[in-house]
Protein backbone atom coordinates (compact mmCIF):
# COMPACT_ATOMS: atom_id res chain seq x y z
CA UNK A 1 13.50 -21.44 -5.22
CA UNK A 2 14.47 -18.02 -3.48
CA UNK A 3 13.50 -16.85 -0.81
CA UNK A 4 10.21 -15.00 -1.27
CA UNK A 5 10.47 -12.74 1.81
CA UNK A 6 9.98 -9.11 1.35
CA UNK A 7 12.49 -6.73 2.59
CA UNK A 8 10.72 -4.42 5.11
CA UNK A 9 9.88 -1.08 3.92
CA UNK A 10 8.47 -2.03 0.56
CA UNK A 11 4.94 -1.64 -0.55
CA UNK A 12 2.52 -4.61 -1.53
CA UNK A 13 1.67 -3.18 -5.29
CA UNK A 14 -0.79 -5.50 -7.27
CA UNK A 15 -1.98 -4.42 -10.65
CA UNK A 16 -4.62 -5.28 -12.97
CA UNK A 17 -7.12 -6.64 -10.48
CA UNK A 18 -10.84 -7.31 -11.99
CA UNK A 19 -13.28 -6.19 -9.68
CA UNK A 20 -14.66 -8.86 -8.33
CA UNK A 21 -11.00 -9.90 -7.05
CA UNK A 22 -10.42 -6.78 -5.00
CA UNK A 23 -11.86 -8.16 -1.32
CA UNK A 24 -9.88 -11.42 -1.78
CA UNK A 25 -6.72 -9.75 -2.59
CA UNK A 26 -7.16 -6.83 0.35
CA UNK A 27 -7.88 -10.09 2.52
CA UNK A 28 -5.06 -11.71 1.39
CA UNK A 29 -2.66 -8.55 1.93
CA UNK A 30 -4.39 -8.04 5.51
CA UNK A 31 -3.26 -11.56 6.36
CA UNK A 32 -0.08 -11.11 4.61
CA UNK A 33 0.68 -7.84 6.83
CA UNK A 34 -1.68 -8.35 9.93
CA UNK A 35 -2.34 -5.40 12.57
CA UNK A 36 0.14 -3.40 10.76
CA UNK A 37 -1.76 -2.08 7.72
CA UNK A 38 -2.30 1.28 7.83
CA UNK A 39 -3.41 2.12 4.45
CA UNK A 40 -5.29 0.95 1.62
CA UNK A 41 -5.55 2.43 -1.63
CA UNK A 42 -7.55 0.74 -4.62
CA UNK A 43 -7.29 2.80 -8.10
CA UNK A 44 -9.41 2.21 -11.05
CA UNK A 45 -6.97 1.99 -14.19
CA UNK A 46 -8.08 0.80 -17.72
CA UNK A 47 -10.77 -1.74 -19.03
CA UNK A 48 -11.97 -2.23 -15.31
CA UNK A 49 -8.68 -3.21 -14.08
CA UNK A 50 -7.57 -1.85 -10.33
CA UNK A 51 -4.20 -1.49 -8.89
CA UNK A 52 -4.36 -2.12 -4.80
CA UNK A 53 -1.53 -0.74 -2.73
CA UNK A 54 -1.55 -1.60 0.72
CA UNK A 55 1.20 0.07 3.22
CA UNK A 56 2.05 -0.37 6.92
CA UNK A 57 2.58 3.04 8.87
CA UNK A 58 5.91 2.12 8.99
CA UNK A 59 6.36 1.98 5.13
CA UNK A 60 3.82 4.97 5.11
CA UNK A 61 6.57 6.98 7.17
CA UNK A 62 8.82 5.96 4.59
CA UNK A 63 7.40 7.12 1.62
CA UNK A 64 5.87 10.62 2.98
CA UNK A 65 10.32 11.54 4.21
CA UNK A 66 10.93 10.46 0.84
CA UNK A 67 9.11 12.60 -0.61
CA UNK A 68 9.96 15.35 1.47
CA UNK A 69 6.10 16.06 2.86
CA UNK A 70 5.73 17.86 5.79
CA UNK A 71 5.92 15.40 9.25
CA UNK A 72 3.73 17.61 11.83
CA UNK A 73 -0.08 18.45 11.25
CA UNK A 74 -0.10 22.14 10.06
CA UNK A 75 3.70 22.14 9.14
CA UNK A 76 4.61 24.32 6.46
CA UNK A 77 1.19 25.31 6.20
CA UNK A 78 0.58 29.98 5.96
């Protein structure tokens, strides 16, 4: 079997999550990732289904200079 380390930098993604499932899998992930979660999101999709995305700050970084947001509190704010 390969190798089932992650690269670092990439974003735990589950999809279609019941419910119920949601604390194990966030517990799971927090294990997973330890002190360096930063973020959690949990979106409802269809039929009761959830995707959970949970990011360190250093993949948060990541993603926000990707996508070109603004790095400072107030920056590029009138």
């Amino acid at each position: 079997m390969p190798d089932e380390t992650r690269p670092a930098g990439t974003i735990e993604k589950i999809d279609g999550i019941p419910l119920y499932l949601i604390p194990k899998t966030i517990a799971e992930q927090i294990k997973k990732k330890g002190d360096a979660v930063f973020q959690i999101l949990v979106v409802r999709k269809f039929h009761h289904r959830y995707t959970v995305n949970v990011e360190t700050f250093d993949e948060h970084a990541a993603r926000v200079n990707q996508a070109g947001l603004p790095r400072e509190e107030g920056d590029g704010h009138a």
